[in-house]
Protein backbone atom coordinates (compact mmCIF):
# COMPACT_ATOMS: atom_id res chain seq x y z
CA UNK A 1 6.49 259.80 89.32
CA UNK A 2 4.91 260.71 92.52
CA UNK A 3 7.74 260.08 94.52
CA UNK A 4 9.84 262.38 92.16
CA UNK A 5 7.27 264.89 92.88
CA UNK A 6 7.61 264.33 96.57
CA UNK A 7 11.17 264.60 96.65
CA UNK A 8 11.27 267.81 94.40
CA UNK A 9 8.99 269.16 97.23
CA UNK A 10 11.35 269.13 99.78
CA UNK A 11 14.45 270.09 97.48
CA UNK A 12 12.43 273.34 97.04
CA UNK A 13 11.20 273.82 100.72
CA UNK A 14 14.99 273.32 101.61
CA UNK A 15 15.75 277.00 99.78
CA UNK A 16 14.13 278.27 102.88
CA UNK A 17 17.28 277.90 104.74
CA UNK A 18 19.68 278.86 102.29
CA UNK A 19 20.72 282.33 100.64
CA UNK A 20 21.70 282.77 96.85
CA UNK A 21 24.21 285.59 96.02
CA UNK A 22 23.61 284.72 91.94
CA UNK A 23 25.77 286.40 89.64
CA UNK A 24 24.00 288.12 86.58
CA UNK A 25 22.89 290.64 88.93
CA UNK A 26 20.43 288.99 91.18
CA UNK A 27 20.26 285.91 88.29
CA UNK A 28 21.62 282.94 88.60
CA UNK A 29 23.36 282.14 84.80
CA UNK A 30 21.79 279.14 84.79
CA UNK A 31 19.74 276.04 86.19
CA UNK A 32 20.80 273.12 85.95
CA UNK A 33 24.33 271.56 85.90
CA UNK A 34 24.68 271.18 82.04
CA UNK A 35 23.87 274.42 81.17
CA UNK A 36 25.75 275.52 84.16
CA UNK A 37 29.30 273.97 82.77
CA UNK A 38 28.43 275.52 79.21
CA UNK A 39 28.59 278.91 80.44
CA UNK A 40 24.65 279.51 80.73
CA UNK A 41 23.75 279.07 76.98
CA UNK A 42 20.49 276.86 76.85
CA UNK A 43 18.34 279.25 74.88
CA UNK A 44 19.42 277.64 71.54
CA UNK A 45 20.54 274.36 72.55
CA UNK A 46 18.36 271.55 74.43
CA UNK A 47 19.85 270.61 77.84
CA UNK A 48 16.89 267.71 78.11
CA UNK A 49 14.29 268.24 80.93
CA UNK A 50 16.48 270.97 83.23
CA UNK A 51 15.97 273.51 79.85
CA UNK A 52 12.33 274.29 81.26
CA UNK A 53 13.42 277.71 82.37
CA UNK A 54 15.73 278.68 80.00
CA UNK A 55 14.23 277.68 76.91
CA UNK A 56 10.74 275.41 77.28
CA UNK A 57 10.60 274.76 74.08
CA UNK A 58 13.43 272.51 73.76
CA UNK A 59 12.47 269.64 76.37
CA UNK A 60 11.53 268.18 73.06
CA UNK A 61 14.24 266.64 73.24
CA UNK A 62 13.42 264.53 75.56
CA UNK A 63 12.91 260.90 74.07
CA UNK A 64 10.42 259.37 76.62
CA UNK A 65 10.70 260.86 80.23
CA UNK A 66 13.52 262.37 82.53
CA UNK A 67 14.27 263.62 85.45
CA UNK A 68 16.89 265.31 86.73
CA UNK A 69 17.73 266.19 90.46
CA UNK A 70 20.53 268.11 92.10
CA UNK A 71 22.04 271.51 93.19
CA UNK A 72 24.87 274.22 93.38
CA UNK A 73 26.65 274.81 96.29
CA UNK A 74 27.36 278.77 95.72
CA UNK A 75 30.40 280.14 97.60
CA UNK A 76 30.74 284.09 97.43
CA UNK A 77 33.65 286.54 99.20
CA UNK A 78 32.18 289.91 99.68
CA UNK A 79 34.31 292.41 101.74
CA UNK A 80 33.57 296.25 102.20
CA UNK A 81 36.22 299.06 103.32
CA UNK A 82 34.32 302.31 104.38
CA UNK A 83 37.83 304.15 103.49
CA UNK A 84 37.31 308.09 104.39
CA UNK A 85 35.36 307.78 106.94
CA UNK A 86 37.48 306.11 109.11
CA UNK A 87 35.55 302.60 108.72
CA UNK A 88 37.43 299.32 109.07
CA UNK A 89 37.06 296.53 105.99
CA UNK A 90 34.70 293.56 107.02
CA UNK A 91 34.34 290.39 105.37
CA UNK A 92 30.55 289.13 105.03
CA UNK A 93 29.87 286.15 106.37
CA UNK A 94 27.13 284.72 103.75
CA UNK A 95 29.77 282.94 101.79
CA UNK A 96 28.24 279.26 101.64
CA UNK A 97 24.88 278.94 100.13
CA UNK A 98 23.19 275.56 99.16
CA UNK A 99 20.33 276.11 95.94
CA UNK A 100 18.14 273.04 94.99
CA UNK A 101 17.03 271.72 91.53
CA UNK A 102 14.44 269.38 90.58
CA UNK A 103 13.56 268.92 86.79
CA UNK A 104 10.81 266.78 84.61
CA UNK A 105 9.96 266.49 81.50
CA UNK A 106 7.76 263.98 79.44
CA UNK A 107 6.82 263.04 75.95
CA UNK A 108 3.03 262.40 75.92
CA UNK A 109 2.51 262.02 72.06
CA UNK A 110 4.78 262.59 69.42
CA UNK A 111 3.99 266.66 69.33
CA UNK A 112 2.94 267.09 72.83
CA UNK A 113 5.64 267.25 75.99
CA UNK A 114 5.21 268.38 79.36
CA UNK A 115 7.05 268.93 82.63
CA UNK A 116 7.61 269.85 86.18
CA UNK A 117 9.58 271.59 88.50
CA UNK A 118 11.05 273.41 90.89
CA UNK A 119 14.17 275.80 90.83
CA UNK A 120 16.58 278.24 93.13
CA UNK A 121 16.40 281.04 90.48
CA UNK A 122 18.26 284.08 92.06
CA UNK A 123 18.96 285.90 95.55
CA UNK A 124 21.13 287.98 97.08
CA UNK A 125 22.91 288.56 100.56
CA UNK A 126 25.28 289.45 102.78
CA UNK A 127 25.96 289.33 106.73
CA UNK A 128 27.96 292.08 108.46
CA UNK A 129 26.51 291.54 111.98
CA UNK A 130 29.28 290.57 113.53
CA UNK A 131 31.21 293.84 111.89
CA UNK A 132 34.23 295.73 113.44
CA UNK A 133 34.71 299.28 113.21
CA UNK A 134 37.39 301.49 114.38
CA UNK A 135 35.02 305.00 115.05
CA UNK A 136 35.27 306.33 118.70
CA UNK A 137 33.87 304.57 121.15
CA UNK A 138 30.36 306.84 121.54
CA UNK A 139 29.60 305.75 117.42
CA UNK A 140 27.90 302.82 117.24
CA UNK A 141 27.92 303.11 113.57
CA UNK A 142 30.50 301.26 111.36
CA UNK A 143 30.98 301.26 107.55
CA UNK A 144 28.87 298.36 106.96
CA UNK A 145 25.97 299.19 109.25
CA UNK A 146 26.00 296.04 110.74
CA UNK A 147 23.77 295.23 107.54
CA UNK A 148 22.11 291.76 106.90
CA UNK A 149 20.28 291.06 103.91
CA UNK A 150 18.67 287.76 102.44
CA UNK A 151 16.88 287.64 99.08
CA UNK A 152 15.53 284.30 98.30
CA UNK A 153 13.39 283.62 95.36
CA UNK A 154 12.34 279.81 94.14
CA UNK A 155 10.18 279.06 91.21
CA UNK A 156 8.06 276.62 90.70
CA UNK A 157 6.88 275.70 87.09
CA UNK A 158 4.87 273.36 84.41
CA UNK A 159 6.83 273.58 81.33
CA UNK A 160 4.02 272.74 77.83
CA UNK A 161 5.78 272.26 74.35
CA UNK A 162 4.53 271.03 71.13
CA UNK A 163 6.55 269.97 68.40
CA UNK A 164 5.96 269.94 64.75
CA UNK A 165 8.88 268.74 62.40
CA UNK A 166 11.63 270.75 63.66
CA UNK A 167 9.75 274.24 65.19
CA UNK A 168 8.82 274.19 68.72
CA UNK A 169 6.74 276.38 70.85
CA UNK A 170 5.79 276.47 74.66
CA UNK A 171 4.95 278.09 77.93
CA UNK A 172 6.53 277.60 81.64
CA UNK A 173 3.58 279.34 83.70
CA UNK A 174 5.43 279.87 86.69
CA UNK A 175 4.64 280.26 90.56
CA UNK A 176 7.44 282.21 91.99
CA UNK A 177 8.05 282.28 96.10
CA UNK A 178 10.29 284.84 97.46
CA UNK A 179 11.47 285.85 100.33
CA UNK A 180 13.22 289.43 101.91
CA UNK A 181 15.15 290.03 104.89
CA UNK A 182 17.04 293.95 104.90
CA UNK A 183 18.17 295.14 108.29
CA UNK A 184 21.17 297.24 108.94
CA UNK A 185 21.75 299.89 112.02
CA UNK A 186 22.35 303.51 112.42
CA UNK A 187 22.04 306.21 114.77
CA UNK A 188 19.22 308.04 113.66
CA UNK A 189 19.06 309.94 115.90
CA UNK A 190 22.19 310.97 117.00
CA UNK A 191 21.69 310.11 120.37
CA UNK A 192 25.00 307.76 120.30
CA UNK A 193 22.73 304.84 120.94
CA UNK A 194 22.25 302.00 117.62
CA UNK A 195 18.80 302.38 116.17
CA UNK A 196 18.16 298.34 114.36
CA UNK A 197 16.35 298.94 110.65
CA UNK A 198 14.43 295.75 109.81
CA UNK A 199 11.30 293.72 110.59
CA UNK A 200 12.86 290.36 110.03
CA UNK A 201 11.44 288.05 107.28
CA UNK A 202 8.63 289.07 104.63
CA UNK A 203 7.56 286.51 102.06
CA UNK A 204 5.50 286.84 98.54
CA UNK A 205 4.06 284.31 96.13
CA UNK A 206 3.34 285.69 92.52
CA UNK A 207 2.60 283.98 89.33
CA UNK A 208 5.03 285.22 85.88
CA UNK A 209 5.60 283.07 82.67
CA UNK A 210 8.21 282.10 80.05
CA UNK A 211 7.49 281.52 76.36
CA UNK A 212 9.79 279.62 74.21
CA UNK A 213 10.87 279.31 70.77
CA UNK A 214 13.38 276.84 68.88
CA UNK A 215 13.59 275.59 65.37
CA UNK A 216 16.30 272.75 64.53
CA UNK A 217 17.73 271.85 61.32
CA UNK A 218 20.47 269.97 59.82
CA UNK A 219 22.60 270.38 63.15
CA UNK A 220 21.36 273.62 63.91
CA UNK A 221 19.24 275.12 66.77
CA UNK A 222 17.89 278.66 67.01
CA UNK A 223 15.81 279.71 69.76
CA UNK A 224 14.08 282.74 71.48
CA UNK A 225 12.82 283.15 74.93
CA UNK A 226 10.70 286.16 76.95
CA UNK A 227 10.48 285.70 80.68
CA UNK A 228 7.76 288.04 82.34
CA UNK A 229 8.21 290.53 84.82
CA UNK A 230 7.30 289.33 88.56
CA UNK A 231 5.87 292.36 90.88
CA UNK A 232 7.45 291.15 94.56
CA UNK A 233 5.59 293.14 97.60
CA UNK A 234 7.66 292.29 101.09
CA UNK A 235 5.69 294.16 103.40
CA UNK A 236 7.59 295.86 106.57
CA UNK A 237 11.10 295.90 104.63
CA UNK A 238 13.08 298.81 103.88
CA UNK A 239 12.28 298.16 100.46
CA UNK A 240 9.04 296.65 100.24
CA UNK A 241 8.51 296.35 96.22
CA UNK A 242 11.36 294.34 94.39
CA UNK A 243 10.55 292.84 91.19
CA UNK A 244 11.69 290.01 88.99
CA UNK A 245 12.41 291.67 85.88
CA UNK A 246 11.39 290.54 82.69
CA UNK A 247 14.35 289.55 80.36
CA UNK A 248 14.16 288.84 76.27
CA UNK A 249 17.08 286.24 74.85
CA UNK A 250 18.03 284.93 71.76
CA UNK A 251 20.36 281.67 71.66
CA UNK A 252 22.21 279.57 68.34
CA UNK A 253 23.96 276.22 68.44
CA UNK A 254 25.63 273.59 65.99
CA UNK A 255 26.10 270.45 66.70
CA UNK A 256 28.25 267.67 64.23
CA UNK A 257 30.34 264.04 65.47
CA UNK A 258 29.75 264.78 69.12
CA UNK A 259 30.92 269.00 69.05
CA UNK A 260 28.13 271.51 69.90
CA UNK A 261 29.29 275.49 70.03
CA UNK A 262 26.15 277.38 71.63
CA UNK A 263 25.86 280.98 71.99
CA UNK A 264 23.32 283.26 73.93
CA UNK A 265 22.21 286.64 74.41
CA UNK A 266 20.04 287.71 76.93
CA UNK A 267 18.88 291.44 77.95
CA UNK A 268 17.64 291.38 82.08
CA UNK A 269 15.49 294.97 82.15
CA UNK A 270 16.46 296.01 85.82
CA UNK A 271 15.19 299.50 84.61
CA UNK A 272 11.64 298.69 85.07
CA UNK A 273 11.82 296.28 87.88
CA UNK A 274 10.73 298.13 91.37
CA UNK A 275 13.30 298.21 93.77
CA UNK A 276 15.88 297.64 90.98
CA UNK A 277 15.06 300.96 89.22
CA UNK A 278 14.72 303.11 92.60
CA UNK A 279 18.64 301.89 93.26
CA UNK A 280 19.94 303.10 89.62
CA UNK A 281 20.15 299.23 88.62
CA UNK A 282 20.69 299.65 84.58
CA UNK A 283 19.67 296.87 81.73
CA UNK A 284 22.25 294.20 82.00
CA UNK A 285 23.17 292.18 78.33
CA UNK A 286 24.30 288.81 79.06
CA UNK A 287 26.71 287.09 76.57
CA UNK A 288 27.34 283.12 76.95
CA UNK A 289 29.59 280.77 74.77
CA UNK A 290 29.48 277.25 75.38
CA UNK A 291 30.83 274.14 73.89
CA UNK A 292 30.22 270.46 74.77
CA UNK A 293 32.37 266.96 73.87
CA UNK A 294 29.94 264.40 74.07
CA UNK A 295 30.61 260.41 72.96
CA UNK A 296 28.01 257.74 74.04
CA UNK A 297 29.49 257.61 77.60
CA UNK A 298 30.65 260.60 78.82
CA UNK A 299 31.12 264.43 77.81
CA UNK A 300 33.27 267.45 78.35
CA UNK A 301 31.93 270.73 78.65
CA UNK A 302 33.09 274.31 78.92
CA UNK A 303 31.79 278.10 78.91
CA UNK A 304 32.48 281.78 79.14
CA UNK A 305 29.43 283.76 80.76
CA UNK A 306 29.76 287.83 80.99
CA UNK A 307 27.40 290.76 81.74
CA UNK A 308 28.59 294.30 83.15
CA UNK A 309 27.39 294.92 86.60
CA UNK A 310 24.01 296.85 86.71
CA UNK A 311 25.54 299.33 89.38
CA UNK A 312 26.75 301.97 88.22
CA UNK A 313 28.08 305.41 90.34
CA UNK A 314 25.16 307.45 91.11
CA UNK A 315 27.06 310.51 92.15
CA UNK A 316 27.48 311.54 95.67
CA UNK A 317 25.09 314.78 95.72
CA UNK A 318 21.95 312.88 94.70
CA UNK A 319 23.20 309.05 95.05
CA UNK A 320 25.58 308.55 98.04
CA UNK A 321 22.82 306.83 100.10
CA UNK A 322 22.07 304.79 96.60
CA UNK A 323 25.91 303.91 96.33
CA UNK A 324 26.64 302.53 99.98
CA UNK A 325 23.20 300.25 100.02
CA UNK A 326 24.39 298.49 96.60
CA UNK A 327 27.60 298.10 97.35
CA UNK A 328 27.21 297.54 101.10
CA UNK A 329 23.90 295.48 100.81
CA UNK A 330 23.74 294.47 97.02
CA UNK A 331 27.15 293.87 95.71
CA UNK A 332 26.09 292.78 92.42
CA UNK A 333 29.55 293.66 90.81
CA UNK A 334 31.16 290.61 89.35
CA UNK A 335 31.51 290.59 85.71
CA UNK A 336 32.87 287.34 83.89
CA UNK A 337 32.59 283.70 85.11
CA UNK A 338 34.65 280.75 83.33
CA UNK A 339 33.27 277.17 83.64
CA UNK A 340 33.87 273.75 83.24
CA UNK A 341 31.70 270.78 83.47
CA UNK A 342 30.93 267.20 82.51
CA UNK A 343 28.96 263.84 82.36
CA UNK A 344 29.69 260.47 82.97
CA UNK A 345 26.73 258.02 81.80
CA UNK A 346 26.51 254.93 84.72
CA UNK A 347 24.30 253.14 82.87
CA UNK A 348 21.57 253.87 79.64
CA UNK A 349 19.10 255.34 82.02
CA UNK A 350 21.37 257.30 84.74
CA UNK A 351 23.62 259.92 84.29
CA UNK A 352 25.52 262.32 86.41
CA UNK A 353 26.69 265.73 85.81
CA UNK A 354 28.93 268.07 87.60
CA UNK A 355 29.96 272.07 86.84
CA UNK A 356 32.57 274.36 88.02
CA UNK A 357 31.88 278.26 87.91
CA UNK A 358 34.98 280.38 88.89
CA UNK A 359 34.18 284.10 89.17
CA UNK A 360 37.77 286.35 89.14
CA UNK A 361 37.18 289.23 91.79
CA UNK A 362 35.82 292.58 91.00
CA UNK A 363 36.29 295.73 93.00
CA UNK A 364 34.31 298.98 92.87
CA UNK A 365 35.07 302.22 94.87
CA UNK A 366 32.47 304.71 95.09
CA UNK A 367 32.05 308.38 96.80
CA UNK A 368 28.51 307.45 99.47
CA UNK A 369 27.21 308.93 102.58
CA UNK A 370 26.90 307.18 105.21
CA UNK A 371 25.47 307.32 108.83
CA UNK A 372 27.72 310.04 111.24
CA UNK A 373 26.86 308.57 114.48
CA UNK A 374 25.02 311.92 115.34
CA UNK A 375 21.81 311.38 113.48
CA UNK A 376 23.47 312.71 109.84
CA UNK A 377 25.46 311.36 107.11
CA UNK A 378 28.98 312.23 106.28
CA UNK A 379 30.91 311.84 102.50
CA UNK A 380 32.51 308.67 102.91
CA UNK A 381 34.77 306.53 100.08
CA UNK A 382 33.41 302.53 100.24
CA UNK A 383 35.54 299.88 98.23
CA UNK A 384 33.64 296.34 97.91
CA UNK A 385 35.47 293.80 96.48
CA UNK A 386 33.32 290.41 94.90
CA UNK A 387 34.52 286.89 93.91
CA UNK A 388 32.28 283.80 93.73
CA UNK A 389 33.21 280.05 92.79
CA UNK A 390 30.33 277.59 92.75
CA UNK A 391 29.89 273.85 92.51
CA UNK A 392 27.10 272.00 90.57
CA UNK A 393 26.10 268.44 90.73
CA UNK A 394 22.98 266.85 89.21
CA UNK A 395 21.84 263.00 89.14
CA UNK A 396 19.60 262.20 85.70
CA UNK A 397 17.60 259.45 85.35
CA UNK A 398 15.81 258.25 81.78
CA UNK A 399 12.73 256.00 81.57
């Protein structure tokens, strides 16, 4: 056990180096590779010890103790045309990202279970340093800004479930870590001459919860989950208060000869998050479907996740400077994600599981100002177009 521990140590202190563009929003859809391949559900069906975040309550299923150890390797394609303005369209160059997972979970007594872990939750980012633009020579200014930004957040939690019959409660108090980097450049002050926008890296540590719910019966599961609001401060950024926001979700499943069908609903409240709510980020309602083939040796898995894109159009006379950061800086715009997934059982106590996410590309145009090269703004037309495909793989062991 304590060389699990060690080892989910540095899994987690390897996020430092690593970027997550997640997809529901700032969200990953899920942790962990089975839940992952099933299209995100795991609110309302057990995925063993890796359901500690999305449902705590159900590593009750767990029969003794498990562990279960891997990661996604998260490939976005973000590209930006400034259109109008004469701006050039730039690919970002954050498009390989590597998120680490380490899960526990124990049965201690017959009611009583308890775990550990820590997680790659959500992020964000793009990298348009090395961005071309096509405006005279005297403007320094392009239709990216030259913008870099890096959200990072990691959580670290002790899942505690008991168990009577077939209702299950718990709690995940959670220590989240985060980490901000937003600079971009402009000429401010139109004095044809760059001015850089950024302080470089600000960090945060805050504490949140989740609280779990799950009743089974004759093949069924139900479950309910709340996940608490985090309040982020990253001091020196451009936007120093971005929280975690607090999401509510509901989840069903049936299982019978080896089928389960899961299906979750989740509401993310961007509206009262800080930093969210000052962009015009709206509520988001996830829908996941899932199903699972499983026989004593392997098992088959697929999934349909979807959730509209928080950003909407915030008009050009009172939004254009809100428009070109999200879609310039925080391209949350893709939509669906299909999945596939699997396990093959080695032996009776290891297991490995992999988990495909394709995510078909969105594009959004919206009216924005953005910086004239002579210390203003000018109406400008940016189209970003998003498309992500991710790769999970997970190694479970069983003792």
């Amino acid at each position: 056990m304590k060389k699990t521990i060690k080892l989910a140590v540095v899994a987690a202190l390897a996020l430092g180096a690593t970027s997550a563009f997640a997809t529901n929003g700032s969200n990953m859809i899920a942790t962990g590779a089975k839940a992952t391949g099933m299209g995100g559900v795991g609110i309302g069906v057990s995925h063993g010890a890796e359901s500690a975040l999305s449902n705590p309550a159900l590593i009750t299923s767990v029969e003794n103790t498990e562990i279960s150890f891997g990661g996604t390797i998260f490939m976005p394609s973000v590209s930006t045309d400034g259109g109008s303005a004469g701006m050039v369209s730039n690919d970002s160059d954050a498009n390989l990202n590597v998120i680490p997972e380490v899960s526990i979970a124990s049965k201690i007594n017959d009611n009583f279970y308890m775990g550990i872990g820590m997680w790659g939750t959500a992020g964000m980012g793009v990298d348009y340093r090395n961005a071309e633009t096509n405006f005279a020579a005297m403007d320094p200014d392009n239709g990216t800004m030259n913008m870099v930004t890096n959200l990072q957040l990691m959580q670290f939690g002790v899942p505690f479930a008991y168990k009577i019959n077939g209702l299950s409660v718990a709690v995940t108090p959670i220590l989240q870590y985060g980490s901000l980097d937003m600079d971009f450049t402009a000429d401010l002050n139109g004095d044809f001459v760059p001015d850089k926008v950024g302080n470089g890296v600000s960090q945060d540590l805050k504490f949140g919860y989740n609280i779990g719910f799950a009743y089974e019966v004759s093949g069924i599961t139900v479950g309910a989950t709340y996940v608490s609001q985090i309040d982020m401060e990253y001091t020196g950024q451009f936007i120093e208060k971005l929280s975690t926001p607090s999401t509510l979700g509901a989840g069903i499943s049936y299982e019978i000869s080896g089928n389960t069908i899961a299906l979750d609903y989740k509401q993310i409240k961007w509206e009262d998050a800080e930093g969210y709510k000052d962009f015009g980020w709206k509520n988001q309602s996830v829908m996941a479907l899932g199903y699972q083939y499983a026989t004593k040796d392997w098992a088959a898995r697929l999934g349909y996740n979807y959730a509209k894109s928080p950003i909407e159009d915030a008009g050009l006379a009172d939004g254009g400077m809100k428009n070109m950061f999200n879609l310039v800086g925080f391209p949350a715009i893709v939509q669906s994600h299909i999945t596939v997934g699997g396990t093959y059982n080695i032996s009776k106590q290891t297991s490995v599981d992999l988990a495909y996410v394709y995510t078909p590309e969105v594009s959004e145009t919206f009216d924005a100002m953005a910086p004239d090269g002579l210390g203003g703004y000018v109406a400008t037309t940016v189209e970003t177009k998003h498309s992500q495909t991710a790769l999970s793989f997970q190694v479970n062991y069983v003792f």
